[in-house]
PDB file of N, CA and C in Angstrom:
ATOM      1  N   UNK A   1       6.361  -2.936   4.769  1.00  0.00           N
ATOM      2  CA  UNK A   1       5.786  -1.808   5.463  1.00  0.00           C
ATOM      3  C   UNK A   1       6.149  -0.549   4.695  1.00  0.00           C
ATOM      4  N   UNK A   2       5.265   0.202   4.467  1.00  0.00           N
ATOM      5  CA  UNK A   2       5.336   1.628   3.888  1.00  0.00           C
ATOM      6  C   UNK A   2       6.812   2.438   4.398  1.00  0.00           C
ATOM      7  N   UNK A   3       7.299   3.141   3.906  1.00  0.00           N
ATOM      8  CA  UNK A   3       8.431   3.741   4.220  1.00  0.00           C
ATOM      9  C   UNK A   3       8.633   5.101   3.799  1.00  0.00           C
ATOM     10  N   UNK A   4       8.174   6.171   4.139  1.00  0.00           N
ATOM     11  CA  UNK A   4       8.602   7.667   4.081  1.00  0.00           C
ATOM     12  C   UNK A   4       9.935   7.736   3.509  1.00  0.00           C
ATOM     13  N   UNK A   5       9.981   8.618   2.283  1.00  0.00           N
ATOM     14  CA  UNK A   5      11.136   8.503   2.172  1.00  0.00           C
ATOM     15  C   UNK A   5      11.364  10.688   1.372  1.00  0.00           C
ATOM     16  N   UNK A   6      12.268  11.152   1.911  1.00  0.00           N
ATOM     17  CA  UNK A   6      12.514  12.526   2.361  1.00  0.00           C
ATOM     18  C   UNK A   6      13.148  12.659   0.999  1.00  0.00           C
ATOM     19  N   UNK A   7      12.849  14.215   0.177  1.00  0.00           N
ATOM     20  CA  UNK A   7      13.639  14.631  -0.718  1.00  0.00           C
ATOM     21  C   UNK A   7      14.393  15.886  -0.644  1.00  0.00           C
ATOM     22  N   UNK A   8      14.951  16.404  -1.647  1.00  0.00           N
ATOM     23  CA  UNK A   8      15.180  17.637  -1.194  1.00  0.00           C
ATOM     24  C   UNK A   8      14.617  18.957  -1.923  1.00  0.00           C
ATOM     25  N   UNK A   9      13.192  18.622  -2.285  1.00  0.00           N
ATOM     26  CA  UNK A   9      12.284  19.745  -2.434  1.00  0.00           C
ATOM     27  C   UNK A   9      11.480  19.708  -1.744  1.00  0.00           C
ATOM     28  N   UNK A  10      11.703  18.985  -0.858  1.00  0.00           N
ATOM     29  CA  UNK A  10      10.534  19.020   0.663  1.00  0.00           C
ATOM     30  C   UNK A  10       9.265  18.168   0.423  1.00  0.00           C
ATOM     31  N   UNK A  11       9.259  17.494  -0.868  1.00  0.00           N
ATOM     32  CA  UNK A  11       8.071  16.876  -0.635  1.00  0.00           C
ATOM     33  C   UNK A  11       8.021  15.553  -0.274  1.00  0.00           C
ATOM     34  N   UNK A  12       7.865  14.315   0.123  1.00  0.00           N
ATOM     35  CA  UNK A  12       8.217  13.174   0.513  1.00  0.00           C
ATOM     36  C   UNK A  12       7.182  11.849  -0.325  1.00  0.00           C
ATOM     37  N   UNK A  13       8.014  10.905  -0.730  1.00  0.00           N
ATOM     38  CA  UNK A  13       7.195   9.830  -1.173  1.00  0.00           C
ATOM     39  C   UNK A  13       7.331   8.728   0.042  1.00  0.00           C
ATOM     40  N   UNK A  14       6.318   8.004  -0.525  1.00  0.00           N
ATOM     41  CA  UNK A  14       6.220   6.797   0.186  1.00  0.00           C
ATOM     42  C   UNK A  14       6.164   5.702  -0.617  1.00  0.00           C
ATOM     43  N   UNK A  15       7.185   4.830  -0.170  1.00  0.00           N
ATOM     44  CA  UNK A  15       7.780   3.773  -0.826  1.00  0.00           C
ATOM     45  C   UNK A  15       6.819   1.991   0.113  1.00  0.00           C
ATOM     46  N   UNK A  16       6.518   1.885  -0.996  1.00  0.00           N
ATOM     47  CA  UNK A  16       5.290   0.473  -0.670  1.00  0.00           C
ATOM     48  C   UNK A  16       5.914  -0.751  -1.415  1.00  0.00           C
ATOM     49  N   UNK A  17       5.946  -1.920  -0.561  1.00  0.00           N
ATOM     50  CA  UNK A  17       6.304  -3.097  -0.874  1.00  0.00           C
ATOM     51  C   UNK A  17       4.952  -4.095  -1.914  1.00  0.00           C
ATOM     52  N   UNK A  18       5.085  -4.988  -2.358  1.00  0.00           N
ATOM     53  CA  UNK A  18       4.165  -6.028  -2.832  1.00  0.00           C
ATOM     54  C   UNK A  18       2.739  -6.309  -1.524  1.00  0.00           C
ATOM     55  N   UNK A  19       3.092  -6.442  -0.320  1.00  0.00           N
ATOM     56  CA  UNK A  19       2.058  -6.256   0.507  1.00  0.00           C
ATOM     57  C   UNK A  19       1.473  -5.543   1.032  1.00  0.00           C
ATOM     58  N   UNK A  20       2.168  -4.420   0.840  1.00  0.00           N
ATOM     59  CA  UNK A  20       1.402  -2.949   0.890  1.00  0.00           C
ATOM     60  C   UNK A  20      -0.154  -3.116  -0.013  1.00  0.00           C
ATOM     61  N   UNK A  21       0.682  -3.099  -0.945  1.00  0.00           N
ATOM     62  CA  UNK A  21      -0.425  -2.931  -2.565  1.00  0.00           C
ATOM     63  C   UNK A  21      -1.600  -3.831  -2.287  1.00  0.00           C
ATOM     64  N   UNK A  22      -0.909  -5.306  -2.079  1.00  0.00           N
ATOM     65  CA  UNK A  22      -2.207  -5.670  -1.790  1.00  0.00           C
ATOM     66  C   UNK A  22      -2.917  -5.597  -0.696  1.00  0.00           C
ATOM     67  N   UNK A  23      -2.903  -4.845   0.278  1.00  0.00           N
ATOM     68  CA  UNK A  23      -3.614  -4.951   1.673  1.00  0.00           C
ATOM     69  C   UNK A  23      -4.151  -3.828   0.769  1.00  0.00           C
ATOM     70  N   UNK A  24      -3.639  -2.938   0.272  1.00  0.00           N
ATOM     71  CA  UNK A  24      -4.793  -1.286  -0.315  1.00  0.00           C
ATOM     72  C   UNK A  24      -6.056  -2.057  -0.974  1.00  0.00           C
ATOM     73  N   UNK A  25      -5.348  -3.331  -1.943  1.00  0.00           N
ATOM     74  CA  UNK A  25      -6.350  -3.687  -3.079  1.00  0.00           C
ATOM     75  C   UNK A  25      -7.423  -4.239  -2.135  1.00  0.00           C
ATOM     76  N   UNK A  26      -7.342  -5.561  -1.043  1.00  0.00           N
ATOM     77  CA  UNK A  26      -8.084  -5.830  -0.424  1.00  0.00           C
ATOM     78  C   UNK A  26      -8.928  -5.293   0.253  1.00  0.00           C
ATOM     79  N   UNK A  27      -8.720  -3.880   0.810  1.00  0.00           N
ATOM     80  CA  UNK A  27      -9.571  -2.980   1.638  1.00  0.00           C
ATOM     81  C   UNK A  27     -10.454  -1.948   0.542  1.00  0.00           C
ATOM     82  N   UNK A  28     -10.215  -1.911  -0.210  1.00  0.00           N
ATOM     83  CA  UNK A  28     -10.560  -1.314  -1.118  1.00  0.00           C
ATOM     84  C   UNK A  28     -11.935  -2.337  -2.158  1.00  0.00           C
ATOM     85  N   UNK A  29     -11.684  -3.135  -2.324  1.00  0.00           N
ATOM     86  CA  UNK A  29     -12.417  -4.666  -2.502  1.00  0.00           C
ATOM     87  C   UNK A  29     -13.761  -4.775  -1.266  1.00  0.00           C
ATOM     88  N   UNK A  30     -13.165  -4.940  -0.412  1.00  0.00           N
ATOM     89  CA  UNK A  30     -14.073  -5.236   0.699  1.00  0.00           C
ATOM     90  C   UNK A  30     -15.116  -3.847   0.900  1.00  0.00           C
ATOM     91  N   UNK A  31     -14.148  -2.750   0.835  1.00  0.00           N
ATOM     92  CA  UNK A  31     -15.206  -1.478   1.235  1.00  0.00           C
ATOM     93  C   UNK A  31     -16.454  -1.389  -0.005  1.00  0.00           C
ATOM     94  N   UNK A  32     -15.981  -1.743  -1.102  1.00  0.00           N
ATOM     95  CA  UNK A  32     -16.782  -1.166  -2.666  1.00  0.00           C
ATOM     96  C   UNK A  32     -17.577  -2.561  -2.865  1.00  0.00           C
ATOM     97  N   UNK A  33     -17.788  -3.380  -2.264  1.00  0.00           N
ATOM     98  CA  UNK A  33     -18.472  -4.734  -2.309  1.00  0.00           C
ATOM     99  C   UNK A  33     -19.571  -4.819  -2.509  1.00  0.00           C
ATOM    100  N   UNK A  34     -20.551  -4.882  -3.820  1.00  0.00           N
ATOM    101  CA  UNK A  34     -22.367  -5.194  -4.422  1.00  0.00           C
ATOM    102  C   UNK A  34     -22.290  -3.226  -4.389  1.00  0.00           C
ATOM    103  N   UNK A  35     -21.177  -2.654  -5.287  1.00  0.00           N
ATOM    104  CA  UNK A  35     -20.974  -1.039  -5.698  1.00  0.00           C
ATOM    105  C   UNK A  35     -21.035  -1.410  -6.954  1.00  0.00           C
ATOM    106  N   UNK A  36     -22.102  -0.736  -7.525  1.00  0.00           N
ATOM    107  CA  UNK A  36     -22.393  -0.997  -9.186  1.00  0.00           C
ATOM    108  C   UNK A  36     -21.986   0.505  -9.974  1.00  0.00           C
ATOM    109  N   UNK A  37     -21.561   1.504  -9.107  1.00  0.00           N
ATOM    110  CA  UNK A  37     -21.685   2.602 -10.018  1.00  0.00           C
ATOM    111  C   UNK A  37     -19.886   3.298  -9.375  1.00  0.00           C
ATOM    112  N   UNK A  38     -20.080   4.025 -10.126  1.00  0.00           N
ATOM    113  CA  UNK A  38     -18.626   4.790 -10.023  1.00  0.00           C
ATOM    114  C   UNK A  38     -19.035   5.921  -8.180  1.00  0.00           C
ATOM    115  N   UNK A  39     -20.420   6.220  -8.403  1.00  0.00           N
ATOM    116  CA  UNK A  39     -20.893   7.033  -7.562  1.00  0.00           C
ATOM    117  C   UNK A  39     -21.083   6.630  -6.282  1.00  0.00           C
ATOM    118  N   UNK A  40     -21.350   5.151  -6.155  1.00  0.00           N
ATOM    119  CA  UNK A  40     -21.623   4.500  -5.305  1.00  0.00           C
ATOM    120  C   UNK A  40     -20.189   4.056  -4.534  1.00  0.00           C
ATOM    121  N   UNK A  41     -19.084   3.901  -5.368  1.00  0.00           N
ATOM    122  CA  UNK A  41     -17.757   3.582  -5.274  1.00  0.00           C
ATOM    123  C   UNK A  41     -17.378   4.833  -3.995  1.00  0.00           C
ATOM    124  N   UNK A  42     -17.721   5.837  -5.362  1.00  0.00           N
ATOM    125  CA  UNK A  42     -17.000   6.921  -4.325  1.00  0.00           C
ATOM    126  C   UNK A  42     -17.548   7.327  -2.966  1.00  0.00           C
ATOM    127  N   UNK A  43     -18.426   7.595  -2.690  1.00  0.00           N
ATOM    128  CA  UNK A  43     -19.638   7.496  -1.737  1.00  0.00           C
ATOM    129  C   UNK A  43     -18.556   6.669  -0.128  1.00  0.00           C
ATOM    130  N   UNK A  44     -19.051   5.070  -0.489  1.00  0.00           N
ATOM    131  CA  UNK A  44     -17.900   4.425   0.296  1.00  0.00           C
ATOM    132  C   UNK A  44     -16.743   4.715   0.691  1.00  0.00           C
ATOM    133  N   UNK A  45     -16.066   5.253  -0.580  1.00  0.00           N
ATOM    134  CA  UNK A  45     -14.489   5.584  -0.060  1.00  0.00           C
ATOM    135  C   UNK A  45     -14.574   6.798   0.433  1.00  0.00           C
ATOM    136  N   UNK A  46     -15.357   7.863   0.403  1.00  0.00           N
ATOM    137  CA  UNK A  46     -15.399   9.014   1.112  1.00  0.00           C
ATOM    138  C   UNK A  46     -15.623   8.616   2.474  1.00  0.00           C
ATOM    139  N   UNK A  47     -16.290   7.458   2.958  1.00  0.00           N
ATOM    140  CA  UNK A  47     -16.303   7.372   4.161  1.00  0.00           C
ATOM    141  C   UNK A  47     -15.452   6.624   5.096  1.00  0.00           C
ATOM    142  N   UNK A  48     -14.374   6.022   4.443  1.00  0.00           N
ATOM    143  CA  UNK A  48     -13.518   5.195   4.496  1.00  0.00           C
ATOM    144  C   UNK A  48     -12.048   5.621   5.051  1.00  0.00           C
ATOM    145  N   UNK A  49     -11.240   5.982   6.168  1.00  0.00           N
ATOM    146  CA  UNK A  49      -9.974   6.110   6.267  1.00  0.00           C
ATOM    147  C   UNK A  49      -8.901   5.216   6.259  1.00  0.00           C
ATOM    148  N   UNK A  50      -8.031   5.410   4.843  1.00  0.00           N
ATOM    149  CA  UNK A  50      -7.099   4.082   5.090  1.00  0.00           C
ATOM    150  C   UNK A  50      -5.488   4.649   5.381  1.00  0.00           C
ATOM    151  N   UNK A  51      -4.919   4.048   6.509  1.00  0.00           N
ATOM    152  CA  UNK A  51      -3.746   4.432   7.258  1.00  0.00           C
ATOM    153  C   UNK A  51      -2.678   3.208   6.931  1.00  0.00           C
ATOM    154  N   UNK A  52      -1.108   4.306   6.312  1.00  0.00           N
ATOM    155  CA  UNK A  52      -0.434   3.578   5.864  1.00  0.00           C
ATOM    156  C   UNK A  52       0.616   3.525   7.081  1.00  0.00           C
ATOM    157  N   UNK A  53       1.394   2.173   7.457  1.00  0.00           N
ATOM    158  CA  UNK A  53       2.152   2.411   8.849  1.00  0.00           C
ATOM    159  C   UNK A  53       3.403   3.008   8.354  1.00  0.00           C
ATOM    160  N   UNK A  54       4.533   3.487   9.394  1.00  0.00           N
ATOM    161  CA  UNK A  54       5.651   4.186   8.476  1.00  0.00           C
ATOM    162  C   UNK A  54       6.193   3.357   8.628  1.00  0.00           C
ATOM    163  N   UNK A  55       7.493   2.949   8.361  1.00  0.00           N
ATOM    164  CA  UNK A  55       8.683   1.735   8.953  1.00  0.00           C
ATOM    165  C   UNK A  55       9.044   2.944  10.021  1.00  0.00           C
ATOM    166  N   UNK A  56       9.918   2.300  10.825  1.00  0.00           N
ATOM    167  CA  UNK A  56      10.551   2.676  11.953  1.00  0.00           C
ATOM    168  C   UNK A  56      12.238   2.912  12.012  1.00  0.00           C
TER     169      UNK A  56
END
């Protein structure tokens, strides 16, 4: 699970495991699916919201 992780210039990363990555790759796969162009790619992902969970 994704994990927020706090610095001290205020900006924060997020730290992703091996199944993170691939649940992005898979949704990302599935959304861009018979997308022949870079334009068409983007198009999709503009319409697309993908939500990372935090750990707890």
């Amino acid at each position: 699970m994704a994990k927020i992780i706090e610095n001290t210039s205020g900006r924060r990363n997020i730290r992703l495991n091996t199944d993170d990555i691939l649940n992005i790759v898979r949704e990302y796969q599935n959304i861009t699916i018979n997308s022949f162009s870079y334009n068409e790619i983007r198009e999709k992902l503009d319409k697309f919201e993908l939500f990372l969970p935090e750990e707890l």
